[in-house]
PDB file of N, CA and C in Angstrom:
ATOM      1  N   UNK A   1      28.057 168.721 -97.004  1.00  0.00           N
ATOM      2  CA  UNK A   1      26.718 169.094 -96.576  1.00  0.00           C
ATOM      3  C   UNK A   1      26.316 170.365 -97.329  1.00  0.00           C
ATOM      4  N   UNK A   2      25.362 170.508 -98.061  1.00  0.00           N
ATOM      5  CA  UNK A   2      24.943 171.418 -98.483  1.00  0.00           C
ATOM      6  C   UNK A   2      24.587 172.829 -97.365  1.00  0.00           C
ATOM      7  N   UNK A   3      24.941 174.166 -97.860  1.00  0.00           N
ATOM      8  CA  UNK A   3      24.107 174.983 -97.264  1.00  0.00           C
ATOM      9  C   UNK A   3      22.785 174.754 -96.759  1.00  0.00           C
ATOM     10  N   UNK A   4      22.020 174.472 -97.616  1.00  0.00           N
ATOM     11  CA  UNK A   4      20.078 174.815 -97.023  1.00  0.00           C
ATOM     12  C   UNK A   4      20.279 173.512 -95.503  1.00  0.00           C
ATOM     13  N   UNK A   5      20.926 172.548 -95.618  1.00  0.00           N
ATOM     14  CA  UNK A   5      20.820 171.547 -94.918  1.00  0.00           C
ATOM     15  C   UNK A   5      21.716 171.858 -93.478  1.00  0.00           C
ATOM     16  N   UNK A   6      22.419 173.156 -93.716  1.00  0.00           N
ATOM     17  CA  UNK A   6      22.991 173.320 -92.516  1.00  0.00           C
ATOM     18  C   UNK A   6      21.674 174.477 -91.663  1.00  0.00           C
ATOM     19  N   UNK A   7      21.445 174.905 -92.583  1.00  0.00           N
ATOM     20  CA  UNK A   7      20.392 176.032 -92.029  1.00  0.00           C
ATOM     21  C   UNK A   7      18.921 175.412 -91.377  1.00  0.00           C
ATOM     22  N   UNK A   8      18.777 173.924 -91.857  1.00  0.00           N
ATOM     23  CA  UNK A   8      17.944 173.357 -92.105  1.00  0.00           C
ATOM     24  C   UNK A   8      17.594 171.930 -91.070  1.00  0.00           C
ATOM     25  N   UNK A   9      18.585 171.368 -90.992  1.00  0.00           N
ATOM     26  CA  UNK A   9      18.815 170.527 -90.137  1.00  0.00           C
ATOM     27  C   UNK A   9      18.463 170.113 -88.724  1.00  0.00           C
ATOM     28  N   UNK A  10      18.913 171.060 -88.095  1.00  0.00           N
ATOM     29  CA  UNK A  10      18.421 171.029 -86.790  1.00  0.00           C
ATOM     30  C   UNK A  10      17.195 171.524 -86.482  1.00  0.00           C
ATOM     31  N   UNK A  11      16.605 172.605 -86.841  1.00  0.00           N
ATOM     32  CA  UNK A  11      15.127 173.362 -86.291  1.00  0.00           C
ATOM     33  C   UNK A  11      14.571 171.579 -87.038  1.00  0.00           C
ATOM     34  N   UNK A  12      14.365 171.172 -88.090  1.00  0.00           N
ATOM     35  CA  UNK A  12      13.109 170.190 -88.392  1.00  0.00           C
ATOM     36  C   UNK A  12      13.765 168.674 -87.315  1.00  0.00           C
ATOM     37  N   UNK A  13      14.840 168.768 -86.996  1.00  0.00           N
ATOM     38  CA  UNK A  13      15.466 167.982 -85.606  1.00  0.00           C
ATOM     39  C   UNK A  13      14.247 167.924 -84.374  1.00  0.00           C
ATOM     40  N   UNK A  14      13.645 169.467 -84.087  1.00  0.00           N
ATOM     41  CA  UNK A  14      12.948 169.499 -82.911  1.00  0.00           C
ATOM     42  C   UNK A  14      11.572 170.056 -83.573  1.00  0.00           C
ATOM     43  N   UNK A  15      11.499 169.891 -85.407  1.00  0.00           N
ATOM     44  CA  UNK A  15      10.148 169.945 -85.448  1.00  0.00           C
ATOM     45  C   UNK A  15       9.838 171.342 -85.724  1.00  0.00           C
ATOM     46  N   UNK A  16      10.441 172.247 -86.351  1.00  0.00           N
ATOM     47  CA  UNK A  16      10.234 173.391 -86.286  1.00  0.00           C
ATOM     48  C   UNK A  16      10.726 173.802 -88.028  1.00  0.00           C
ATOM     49  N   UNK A  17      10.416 174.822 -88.619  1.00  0.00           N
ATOM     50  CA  UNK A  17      11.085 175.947 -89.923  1.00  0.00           C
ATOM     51  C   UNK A  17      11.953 176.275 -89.390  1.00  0.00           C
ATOM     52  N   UNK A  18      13.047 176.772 -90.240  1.00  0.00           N
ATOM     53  CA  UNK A  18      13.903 177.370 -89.870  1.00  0.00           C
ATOM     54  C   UNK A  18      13.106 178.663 -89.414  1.00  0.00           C
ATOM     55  N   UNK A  19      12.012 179.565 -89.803  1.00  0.00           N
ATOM     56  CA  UNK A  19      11.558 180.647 -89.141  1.00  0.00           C
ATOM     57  C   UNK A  19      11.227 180.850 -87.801  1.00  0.00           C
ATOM     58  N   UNK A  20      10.121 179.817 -87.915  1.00  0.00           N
ATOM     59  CA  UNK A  20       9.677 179.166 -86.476  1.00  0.00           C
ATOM     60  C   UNK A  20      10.676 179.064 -85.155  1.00  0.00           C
ATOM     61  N   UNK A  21      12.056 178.077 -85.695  1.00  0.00           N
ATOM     62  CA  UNK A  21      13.020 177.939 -85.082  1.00  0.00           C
ATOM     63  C   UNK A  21      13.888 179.599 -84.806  1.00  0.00           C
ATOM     64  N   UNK A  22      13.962 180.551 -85.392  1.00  0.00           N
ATOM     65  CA  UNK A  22      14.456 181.241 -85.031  1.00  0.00           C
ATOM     66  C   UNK A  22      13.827 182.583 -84.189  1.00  0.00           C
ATOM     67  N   UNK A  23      12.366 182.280 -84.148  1.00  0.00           N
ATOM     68  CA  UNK A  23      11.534 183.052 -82.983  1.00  0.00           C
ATOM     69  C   UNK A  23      11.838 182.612 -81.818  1.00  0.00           C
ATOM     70  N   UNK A  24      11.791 181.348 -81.384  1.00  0.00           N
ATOM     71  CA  UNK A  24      12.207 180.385 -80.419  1.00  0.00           C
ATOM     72  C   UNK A  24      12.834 180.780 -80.080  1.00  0.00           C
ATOM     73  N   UNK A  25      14.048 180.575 -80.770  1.00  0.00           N
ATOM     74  CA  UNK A  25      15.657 180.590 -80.240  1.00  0.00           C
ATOM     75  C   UNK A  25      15.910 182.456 -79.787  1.00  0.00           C
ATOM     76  N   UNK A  26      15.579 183.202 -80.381  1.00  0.00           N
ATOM     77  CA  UNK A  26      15.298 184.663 -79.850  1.00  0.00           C
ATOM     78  C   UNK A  26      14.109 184.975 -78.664  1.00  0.00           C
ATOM     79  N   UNK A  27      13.172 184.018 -78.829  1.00  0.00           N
ATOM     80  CA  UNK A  27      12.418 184.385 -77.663  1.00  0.00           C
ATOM     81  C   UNK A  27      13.512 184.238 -76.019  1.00  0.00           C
ATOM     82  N   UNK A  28      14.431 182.624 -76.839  1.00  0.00           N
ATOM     83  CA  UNK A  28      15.399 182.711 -75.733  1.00  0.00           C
ATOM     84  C   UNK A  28      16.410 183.800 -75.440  1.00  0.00           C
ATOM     85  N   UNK A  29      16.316 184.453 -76.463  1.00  0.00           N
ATOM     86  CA  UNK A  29      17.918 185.487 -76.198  1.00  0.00           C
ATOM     87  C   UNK A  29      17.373 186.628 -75.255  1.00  0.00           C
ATOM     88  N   UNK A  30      16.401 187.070 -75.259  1.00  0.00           N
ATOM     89  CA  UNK A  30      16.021 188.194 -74.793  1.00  0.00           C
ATOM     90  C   UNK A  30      16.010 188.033 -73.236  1.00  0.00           C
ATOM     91  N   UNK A  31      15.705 187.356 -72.884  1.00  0.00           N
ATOM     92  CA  UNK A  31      15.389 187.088 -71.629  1.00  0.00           C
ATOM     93  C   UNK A  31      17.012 186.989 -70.665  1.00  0.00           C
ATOM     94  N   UNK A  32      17.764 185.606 -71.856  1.00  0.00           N
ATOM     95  CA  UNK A  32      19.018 185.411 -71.491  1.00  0.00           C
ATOM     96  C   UNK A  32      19.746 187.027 -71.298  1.00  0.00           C
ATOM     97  N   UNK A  33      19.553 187.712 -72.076  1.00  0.00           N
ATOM     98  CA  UNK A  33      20.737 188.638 -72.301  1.00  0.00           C
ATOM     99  C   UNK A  33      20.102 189.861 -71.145  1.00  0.00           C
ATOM    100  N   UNK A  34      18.974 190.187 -70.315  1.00  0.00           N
ATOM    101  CA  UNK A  34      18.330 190.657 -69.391  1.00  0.00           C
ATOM    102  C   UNK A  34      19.523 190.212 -68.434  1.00  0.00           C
ATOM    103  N   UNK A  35      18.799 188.559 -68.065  1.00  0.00           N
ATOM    104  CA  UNK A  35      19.725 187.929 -67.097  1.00  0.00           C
ATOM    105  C   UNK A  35      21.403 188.156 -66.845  1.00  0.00           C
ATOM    106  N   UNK A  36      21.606 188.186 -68.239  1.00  0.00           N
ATOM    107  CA  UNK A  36      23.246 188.520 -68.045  1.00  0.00           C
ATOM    108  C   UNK A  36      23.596 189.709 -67.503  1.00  0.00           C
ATOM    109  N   UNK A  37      22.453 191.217 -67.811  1.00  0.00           N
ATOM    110  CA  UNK A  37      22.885 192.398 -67.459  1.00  0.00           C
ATOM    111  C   UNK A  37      22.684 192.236 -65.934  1.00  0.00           C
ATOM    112  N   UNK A  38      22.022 191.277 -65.666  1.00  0.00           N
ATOM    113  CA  UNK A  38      21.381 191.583 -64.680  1.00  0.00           C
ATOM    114  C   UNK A  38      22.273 190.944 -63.644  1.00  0.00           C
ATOM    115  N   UNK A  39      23.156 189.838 -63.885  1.00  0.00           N
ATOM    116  CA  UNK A  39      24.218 189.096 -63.507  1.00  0.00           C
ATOM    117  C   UNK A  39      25.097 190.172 -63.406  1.00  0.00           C
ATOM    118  N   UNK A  40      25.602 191.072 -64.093  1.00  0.00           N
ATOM    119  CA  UNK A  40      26.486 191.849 -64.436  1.00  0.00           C
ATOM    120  C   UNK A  40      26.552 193.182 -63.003  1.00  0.00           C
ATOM    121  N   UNK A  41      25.141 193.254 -62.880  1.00  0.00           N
ATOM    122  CA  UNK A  41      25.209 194.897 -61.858  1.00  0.00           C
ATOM    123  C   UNK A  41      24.841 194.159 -60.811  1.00  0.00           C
ATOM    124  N   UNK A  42      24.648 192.500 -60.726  1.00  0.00           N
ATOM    125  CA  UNK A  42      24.819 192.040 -59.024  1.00  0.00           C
ATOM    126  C   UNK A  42      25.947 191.703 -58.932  1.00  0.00           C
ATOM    127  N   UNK A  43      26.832 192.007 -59.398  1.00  0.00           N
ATOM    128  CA  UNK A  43      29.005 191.573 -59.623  1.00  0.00           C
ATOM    129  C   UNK A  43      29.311 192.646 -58.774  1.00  0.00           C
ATOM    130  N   UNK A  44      28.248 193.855 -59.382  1.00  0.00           N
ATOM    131  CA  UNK A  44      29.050 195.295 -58.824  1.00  0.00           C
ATOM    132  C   UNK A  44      28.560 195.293 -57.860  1.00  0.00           C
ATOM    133  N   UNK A  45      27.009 195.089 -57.394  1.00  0.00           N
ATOM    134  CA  UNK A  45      26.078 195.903 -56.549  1.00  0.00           C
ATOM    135  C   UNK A  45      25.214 194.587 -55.713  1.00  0.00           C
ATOM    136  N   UNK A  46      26.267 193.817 -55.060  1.00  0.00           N
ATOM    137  CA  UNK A  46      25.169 192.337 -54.741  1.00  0.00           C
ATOM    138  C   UNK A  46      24.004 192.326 -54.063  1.00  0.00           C
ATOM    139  N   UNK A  47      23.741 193.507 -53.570  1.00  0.00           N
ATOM    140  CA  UNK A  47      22.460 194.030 -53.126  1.00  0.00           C
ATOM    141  C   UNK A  47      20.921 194.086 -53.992  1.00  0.00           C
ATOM    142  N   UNK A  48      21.425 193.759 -55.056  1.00  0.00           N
ATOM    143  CA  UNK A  48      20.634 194.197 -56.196  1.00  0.00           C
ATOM    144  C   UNK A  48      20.592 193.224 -57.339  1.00  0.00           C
ATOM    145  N   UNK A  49      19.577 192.736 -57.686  1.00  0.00           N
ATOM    146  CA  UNK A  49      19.050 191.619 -58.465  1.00  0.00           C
ATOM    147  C   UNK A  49      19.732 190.582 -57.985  1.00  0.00           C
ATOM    148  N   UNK A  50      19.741 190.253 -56.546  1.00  0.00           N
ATOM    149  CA  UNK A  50      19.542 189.141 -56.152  1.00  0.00           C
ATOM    150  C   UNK A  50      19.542 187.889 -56.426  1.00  0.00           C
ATOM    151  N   UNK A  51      18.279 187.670 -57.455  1.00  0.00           N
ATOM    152  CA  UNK A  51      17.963 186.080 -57.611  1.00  0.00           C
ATOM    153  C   UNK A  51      17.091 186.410 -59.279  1.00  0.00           C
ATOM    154  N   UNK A  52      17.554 187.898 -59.652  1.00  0.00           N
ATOM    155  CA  UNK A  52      16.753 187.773 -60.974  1.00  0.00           C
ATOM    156  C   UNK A  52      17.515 186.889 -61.926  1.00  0.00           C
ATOM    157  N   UNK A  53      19.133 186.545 -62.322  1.00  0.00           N
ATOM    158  CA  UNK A  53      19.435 185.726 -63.144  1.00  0.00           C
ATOM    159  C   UNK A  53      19.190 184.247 -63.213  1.00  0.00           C
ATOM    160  N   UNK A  54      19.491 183.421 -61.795  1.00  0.00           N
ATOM    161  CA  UNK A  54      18.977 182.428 -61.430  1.00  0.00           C
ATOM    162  C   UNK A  54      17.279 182.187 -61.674  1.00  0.00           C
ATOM    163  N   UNK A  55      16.573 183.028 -61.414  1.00  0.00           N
ATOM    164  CA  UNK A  55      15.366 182.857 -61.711  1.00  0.00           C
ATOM    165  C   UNK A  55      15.130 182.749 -63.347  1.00  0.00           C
ATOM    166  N   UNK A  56      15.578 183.758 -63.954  1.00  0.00           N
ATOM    167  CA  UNK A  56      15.129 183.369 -65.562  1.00  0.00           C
ATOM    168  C   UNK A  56      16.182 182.586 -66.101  1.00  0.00           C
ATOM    169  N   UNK A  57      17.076 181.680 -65.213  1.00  0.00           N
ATOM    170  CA  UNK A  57      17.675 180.492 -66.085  1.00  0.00           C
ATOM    171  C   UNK A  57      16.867 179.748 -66.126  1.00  0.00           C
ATOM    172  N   UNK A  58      16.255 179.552 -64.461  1.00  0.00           N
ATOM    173  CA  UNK A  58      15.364 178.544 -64.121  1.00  0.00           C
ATOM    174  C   UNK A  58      13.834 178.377 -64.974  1.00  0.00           C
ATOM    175  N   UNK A  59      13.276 179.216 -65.178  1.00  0.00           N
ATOM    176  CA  UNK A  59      12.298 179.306 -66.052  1.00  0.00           C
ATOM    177  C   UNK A  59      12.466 178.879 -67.582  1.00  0.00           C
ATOM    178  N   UNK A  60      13.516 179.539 -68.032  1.00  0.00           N
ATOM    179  CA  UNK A  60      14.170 179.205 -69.260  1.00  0.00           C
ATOM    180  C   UNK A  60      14.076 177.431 -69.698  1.00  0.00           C
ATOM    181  N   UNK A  61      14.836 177.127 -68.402  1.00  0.00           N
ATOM    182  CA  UNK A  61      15.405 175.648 -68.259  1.00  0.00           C
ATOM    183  C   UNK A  61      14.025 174.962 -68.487  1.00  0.00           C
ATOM    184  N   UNK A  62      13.283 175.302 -67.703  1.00  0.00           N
ATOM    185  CA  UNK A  62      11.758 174.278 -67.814  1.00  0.00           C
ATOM    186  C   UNK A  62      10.848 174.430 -69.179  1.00  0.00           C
ATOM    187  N   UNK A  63      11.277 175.902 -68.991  1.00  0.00           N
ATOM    188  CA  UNK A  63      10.793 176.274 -70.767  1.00  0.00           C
ATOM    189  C   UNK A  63      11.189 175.281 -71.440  1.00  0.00           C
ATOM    190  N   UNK A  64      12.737 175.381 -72.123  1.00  0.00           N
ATOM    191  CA  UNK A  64      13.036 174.704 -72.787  1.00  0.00           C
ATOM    192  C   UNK A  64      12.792 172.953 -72.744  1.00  0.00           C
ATOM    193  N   UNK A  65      12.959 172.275 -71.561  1.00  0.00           N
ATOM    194  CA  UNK A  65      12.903 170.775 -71.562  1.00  0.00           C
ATOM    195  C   UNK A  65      11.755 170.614 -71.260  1.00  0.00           C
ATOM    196  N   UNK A  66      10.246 171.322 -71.445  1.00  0.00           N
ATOM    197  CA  UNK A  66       8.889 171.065 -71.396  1.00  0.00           C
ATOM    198  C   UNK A  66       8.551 171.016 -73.147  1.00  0.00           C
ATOM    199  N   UNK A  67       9.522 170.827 -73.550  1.00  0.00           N
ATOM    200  CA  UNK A  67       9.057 170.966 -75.187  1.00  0.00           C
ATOM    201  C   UNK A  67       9.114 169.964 -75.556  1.00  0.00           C
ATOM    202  N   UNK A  68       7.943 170.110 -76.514  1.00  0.00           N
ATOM    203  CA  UNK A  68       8.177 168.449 -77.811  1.00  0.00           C
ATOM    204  C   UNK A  68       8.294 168.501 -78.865  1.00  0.00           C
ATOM    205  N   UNK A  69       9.002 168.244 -79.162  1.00  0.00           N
ATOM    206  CA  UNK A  69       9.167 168.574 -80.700  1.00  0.00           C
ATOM    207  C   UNK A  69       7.765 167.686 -81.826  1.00  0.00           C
ATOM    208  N   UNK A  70       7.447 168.718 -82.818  1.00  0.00           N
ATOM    209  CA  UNK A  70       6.504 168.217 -83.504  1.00  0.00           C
ATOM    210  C   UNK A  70       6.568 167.902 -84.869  1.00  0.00           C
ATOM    211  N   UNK A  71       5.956 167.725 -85.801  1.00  0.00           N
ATOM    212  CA  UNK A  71       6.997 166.986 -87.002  1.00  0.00           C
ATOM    213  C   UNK A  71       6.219 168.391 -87.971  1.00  0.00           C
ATOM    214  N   UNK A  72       7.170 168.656 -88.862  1.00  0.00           N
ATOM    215  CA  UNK A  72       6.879 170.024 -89.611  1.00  0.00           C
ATOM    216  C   UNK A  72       6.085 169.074 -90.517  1.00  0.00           C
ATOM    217  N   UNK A  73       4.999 169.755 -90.985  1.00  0.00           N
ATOM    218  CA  UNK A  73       4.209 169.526 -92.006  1.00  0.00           C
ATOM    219  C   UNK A  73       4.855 169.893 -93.419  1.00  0.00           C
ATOM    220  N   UNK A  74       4.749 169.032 -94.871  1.00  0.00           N
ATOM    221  CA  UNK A  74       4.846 169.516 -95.714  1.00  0.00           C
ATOM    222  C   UNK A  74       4.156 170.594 -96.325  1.00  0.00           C
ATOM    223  N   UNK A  75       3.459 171.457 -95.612  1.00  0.00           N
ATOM    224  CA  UNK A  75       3.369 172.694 -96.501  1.00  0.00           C
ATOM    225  C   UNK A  75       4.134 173.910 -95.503  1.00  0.00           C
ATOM    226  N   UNK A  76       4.361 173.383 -94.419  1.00  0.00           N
ATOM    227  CA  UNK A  76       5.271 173.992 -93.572  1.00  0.00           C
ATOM    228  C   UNK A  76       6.805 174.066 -94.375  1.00  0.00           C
ATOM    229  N   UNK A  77       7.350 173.212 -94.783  1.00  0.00           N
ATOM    230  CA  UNK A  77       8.376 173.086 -95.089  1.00  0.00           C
ATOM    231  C   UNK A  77       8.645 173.461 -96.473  1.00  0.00           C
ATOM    232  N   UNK A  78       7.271 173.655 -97.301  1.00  0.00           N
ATOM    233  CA  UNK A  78       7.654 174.385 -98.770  1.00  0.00           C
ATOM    234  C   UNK A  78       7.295 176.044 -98.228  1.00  0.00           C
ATOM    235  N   UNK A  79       6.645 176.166 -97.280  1.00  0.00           N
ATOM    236  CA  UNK A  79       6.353 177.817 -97.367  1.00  0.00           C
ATOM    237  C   UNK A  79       8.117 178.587 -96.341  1.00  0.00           C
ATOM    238  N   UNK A  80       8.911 177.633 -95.540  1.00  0.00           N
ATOM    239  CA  UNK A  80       9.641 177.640 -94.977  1.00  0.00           C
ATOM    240  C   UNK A  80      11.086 178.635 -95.932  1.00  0.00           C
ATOM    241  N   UNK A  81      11.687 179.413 -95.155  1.00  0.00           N
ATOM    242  CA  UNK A  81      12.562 180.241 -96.071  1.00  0.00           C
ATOM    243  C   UNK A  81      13.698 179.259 -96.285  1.00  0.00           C
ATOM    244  N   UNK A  82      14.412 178.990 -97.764  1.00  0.00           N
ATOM    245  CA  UNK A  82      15.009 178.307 -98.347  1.00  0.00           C
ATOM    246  C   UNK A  82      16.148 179.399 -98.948  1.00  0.00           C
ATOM    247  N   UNK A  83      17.189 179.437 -98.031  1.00  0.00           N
ATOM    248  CA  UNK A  83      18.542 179.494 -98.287  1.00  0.00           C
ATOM    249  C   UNK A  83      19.633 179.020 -99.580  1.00  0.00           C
ATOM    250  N   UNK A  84      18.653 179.040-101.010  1.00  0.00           N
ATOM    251  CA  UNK A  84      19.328 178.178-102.009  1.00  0.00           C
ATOM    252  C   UNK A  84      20.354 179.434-102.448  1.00  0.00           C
ATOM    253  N   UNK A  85      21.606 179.224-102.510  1.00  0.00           N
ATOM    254  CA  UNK A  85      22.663 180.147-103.419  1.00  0.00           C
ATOM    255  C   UNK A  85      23.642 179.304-104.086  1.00  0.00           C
TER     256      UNK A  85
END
């Protein structure tokens, strides 16, 4: 398998640039990695954030499986960053 095709592969899978695809996938991290701290000081302190991790899985979750994937356009995919080495 070539490089560009590993980089490449999956985001146009669900329809996306690899750029595109990696706003996405960070829009997910941020939130996730909240949740985790936030998982983390209700371990220590169960008094405290309660239901905030469960809640932004849950949102996450619908986020994510409310999506459709759309088919990248060819000028999407030539302006798309290309990993050639």
């Amino acid at each position: 398998m070539s490089l560009k095709r590993l980089f490449t592969e999956h985001p146009e899978s669900v329809g996306e640039s690899y750029v595109e695809h990696m706003f996405v996938a960070l829009s997910f991290a941020g939130p996730l990695l909240a949740a985790g701290f936030a998982a983390l000081i209700h371990a220590f302190l169960p008094f405290l954030c309660v239901t905030t991790a469960s809640a932004t899985v849950k949102r996450l979750y619908a986020r994510m499986t409310n999506r459709t994937p759309r088919p990248v356009a060819q000028a999407d995919r030539m302006m798309a960053w290309d990993p050639v080495i």
